[in-house]
Structure formats: structure tokens, C-alpha cells
Protein backbone atom coordinates (compact mmCIF):
# COMPACT_ATOMS: atom_id res chain seq x y z
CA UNK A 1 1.56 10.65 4.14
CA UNK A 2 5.18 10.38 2.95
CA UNK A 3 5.45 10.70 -1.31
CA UNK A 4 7.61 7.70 -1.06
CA UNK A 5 6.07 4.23 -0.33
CA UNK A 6 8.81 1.84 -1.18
CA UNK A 7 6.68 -0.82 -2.91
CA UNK A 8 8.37 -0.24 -6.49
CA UNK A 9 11.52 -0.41 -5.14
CA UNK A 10 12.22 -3.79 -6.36
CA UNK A 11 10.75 -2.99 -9.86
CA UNK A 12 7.06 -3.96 -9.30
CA UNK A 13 3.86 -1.72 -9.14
CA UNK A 14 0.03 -2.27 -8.99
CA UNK A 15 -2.55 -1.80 -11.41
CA UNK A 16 -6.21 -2.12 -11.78
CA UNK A 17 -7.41 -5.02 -13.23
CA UNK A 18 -3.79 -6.69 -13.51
CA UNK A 19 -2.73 -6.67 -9.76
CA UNK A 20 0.91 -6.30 -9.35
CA UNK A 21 3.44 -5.95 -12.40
CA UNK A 22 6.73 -5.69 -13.33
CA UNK A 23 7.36 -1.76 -13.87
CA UNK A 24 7.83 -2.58 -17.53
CA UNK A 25 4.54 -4.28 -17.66
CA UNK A 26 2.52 -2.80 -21.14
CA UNK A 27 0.19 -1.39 -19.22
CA UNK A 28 2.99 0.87 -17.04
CA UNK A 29 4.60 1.37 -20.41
CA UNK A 30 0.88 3.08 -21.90
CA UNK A 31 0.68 5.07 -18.30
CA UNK A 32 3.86 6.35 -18.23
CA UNK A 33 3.83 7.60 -22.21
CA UNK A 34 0.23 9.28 -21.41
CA UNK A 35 1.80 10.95 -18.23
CA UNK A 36 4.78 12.18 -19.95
CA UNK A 37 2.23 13.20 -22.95
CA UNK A 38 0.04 15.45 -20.43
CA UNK A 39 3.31 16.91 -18.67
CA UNK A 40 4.47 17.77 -22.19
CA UNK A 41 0.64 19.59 -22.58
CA UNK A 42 1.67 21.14 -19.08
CA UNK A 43 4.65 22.92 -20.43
CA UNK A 44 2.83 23.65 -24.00
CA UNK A 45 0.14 25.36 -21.62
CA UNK A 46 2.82 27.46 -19.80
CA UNK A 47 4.72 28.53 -23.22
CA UNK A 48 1.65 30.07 -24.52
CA UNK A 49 0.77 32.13 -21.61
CA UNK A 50 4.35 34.04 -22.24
CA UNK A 51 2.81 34.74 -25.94
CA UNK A 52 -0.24 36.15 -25.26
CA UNK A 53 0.90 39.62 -26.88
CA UNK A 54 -0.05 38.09 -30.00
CA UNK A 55 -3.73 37.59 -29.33
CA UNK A 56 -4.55 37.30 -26.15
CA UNK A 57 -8.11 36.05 -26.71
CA UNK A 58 -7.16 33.46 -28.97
CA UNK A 59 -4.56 32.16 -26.82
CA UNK A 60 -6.52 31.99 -23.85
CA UNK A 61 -8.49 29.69 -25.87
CA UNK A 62 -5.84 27.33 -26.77
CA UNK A 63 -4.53 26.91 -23.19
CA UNK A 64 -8.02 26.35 -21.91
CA UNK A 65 -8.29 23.35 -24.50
CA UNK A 66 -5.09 22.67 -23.68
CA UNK A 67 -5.85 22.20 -20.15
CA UNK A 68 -9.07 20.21 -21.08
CA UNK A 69 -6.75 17.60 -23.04
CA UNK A 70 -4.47 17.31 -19.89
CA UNK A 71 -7.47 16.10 -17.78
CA UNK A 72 -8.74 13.91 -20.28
CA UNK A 73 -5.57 12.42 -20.74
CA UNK A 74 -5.96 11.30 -17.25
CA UNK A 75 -8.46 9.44 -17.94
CA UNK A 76 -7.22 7.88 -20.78
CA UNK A 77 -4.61 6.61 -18.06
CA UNK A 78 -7.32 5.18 -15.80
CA UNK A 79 -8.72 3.43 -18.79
CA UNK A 80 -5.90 1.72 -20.14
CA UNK A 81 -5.12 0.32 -16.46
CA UNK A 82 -8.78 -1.01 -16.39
CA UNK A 83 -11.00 1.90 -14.83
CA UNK A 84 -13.53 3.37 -16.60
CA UNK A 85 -14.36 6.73 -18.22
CA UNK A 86 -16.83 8.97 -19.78
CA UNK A 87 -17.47 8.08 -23.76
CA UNK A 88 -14.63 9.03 -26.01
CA UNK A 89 -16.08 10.11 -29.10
CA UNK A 90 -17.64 13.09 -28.37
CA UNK A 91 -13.15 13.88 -27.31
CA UNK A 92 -12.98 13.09 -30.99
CA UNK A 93 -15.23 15.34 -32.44
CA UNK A 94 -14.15 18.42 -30.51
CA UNK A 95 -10.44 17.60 -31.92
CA UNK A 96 -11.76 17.79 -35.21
CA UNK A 97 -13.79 20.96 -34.72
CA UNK A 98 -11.03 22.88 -33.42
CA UNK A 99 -8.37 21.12 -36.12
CA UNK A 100 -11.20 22.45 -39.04
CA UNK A 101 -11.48 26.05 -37.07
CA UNK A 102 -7.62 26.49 -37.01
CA UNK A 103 -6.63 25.54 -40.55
CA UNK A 104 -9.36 27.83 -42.03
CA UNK A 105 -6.78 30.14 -41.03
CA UNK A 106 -3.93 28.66 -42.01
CA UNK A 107 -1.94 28.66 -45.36
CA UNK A 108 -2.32 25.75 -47.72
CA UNK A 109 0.69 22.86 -46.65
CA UNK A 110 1.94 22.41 -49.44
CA UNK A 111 5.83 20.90 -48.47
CA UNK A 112 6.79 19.32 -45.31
CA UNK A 113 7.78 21.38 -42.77
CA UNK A 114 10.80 21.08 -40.07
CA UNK A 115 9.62 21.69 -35.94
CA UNK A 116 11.63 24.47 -34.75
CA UNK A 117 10.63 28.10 -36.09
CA UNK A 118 9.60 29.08 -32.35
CA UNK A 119 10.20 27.66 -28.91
CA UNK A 120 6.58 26.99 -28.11
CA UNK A 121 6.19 25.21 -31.81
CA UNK A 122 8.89 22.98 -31.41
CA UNK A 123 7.66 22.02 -27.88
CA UNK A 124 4.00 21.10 -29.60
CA UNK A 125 5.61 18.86 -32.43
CA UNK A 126 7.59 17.41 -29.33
CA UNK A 127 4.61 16.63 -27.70
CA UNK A 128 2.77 15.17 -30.97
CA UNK A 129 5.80 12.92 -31.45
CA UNK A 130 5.18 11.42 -27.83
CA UNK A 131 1.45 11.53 -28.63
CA UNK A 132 2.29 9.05 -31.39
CA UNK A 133 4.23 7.01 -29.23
CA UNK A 134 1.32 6.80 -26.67
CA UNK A 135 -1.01 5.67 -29.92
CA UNK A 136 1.47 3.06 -30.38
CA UNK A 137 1.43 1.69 -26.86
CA UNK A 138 -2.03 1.36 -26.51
CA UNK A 139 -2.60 -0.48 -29.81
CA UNK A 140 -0.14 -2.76 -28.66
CA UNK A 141 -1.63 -2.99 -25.46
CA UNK A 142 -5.18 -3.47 -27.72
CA UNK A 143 -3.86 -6.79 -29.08
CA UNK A 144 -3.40 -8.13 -24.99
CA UNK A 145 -5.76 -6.66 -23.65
CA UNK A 146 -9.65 -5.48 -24.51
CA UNK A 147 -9.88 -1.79 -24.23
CA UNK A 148 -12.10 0.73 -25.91
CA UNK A 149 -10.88 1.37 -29.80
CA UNK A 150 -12.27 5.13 -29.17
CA UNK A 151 -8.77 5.86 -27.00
CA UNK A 152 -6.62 4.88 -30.27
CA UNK A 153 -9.34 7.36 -32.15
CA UNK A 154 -8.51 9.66 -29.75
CA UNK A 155 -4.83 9.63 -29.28
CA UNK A 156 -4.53 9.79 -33.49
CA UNK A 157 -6.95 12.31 -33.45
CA UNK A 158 -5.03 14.54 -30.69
CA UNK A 159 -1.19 14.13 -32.66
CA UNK A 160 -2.79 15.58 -35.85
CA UNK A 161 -3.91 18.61 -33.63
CA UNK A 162 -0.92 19.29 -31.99
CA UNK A 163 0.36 19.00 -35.62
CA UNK A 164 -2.16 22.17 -36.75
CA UNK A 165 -1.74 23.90 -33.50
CA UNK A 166 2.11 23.65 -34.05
CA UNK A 167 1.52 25.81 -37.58
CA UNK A 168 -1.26 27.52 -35.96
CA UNK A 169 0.63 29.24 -32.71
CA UNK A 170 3.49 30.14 -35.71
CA UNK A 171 0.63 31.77 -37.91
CA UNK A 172 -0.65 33.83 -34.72
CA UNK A 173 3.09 35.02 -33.96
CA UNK A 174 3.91 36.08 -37.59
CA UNK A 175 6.26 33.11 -38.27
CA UNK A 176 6.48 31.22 -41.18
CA UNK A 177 6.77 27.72 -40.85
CA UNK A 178 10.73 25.74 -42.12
CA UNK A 179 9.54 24.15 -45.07
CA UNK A 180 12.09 21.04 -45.30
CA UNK A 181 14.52 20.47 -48.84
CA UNK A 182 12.21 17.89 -50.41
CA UNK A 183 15.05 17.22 -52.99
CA UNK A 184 16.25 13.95 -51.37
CA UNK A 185 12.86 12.94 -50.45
CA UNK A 186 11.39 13.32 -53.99
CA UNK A 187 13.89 11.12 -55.37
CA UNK A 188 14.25 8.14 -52.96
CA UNK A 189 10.22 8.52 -53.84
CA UNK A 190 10.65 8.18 -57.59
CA UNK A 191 12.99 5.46 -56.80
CA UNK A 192 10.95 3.62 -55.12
CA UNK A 193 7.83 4.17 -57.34
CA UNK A 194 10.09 2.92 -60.09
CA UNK A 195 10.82 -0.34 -58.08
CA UNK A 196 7.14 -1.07 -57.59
């Protein structure tokens, strides 16, 4: 079987539960923001196998959860083109666990930090910023569509871990995180407060 069929060529493609669509179709536009999420995971995964001289344990663990977001990921994909999949919550609460486990570890955040301080942490905050997008897609596709809220749970959930593992893979490596010049910030803030 050849990897090319030719049926998109003139812009269309099928889905479950909607038939055939125009490639920019909300449904292609929540597949193809998961799939770019889970290849992002991919090369997360890969990054953190060339650290494992930091703790090799401890990384091993975070590319095996890694790898367990990837493949539920993929089944957030069948979902949102109208298959089905395993409940969602218990995705959730495993996010949660291992958010609360890491930043036990972690120095207080006190300012807001800049991506960038290693390779493999700006790749993460790369891949929460596409996370977000993803959330984005699928609540729009909520408001067309009926689809299980738990996904949007999920997909907020899995940005603020990426977040924490983004510090956290610094914090293993001995690399303190760019804390960004709040002095702008602060006072378009007390501007604003002022306004209001």
C-alpha cells in the first residue's frame, strides 16, 4: 500500500462522524494541533534521553510518561473526530500527581520566567505553547460539536505540566531558570489597576 492516496489532493479529507471535509474543517484543525502536539512530545522524549547524565533514573521516568502522553494524545485525536476512548479523568489525576511530585522539588516561582535556559527546556515550553493552542481548538470545536469536557480538562491540565517539567528538567541539570525584567510588566499592571 502506497503512503500516498490522492483523495486530499483537492483539499478534502474524511472524518468519523462528519464524512468528508474541507482540510480546514475544525475538526482537521483539532487533529492536526494534537498531532503536531504529540510529535513535539516525540522530540521532548528524544532530548531527554541525551541528558540522562544528570539522573538517569529520574529521567527514564519522565520519558516513560512522556511516551504515555504521546499515546494518549492519540486518542484524544480519535475522540475529537467522533471515536471513542477510555475515561479521561483518571489522565487528569496522574497530571496532577506528577505536577505535585515535581514542584516539591522545585524552588518557589516567584517572577516569571523566559523559555530558553536549555535546549530541551525551551523545546517543552514550545510544546506547552502548542498544547494551549490544541485547548483552544477543541473548545472551539466544543461549541459545534458535543464532545467530552474531560479532553479540555485534560489538555489544560497537560500545558501546566509541561510548564513544571520545563523548570523541572532545568532543576535536574543545575540550571537556573531566566527570570524575565518584570519592570514593564509591573507598571502597565499598576496602570491598569488604576484605570479600573
Amino acid at each position: 500500500m502506497k503512503i500516498y492516496t490522492k483523495i486530499g489532493d483537492n483539499g478534502d479529507t474524511y472524518t468519523l462522524g462528519a464524512g468528508k471535509v474541507s482540510k480546514d474543517h475544525i475538526k482537521i484543525v483539532v487533529y492536526g494541533d494534537i498531532d503536531e502536539l504529540t510529535s513535539w512530545l516525540g522530540v521532548i522524549a528524544s532530548l531527554l534521553s541525551e541528558v540522562k547524565d544528570c539522573n538517569l533514573d529520574e529521567i527514564d521516568g519522565l520519558i516513560s510518561f512522556i511516551r504515555l502522553n504521546q499515546n494518549r494524545l492519540f486518542d484524544t485525536g480519535t475522540l475529537v473526530i467522533g471515536g471513542e476512548i477510555p475515561e479521561v479523568s483518571g489522565w487528569v489525576e496522574e497530571l496532577e500527581k506528577e505536577i505535585d511530585r515535581m514542584e516539591e522539588k522545585l524552588p518557589k516561582l516567584r517572577k516569571f520566567i523566559l523559555p530558553g535556559a536549555t535546549k530541551v527546556e525551551g523545546f517543552i515550553n514550545v510544546a506547552r505553547s502548542v498544547c494551549r493552542r490544541a485547548e483552544r481548538s477543541v473548545v472551539a470545536l466544543s461549541k459545534q460539536y458535543e464532545i467530552d469536557k474531560e479532553i479540555i480538562k485534560y489538555l489544560n491540565r497537560l500545558s501546566d505540566y509541561l510548564f513544571v517539567l520545563a523548570r523541572y528538567v532545568n532543576f535536574l541539570m543545575n540550571v537556573p531558570d531566566i527570570v524575565r525584567d518584570e519592570s514593564i510588566y509591573v507598571k502597565n499592571k499598576r496602570k491598569i489597576e488604576k484605570r479600573h
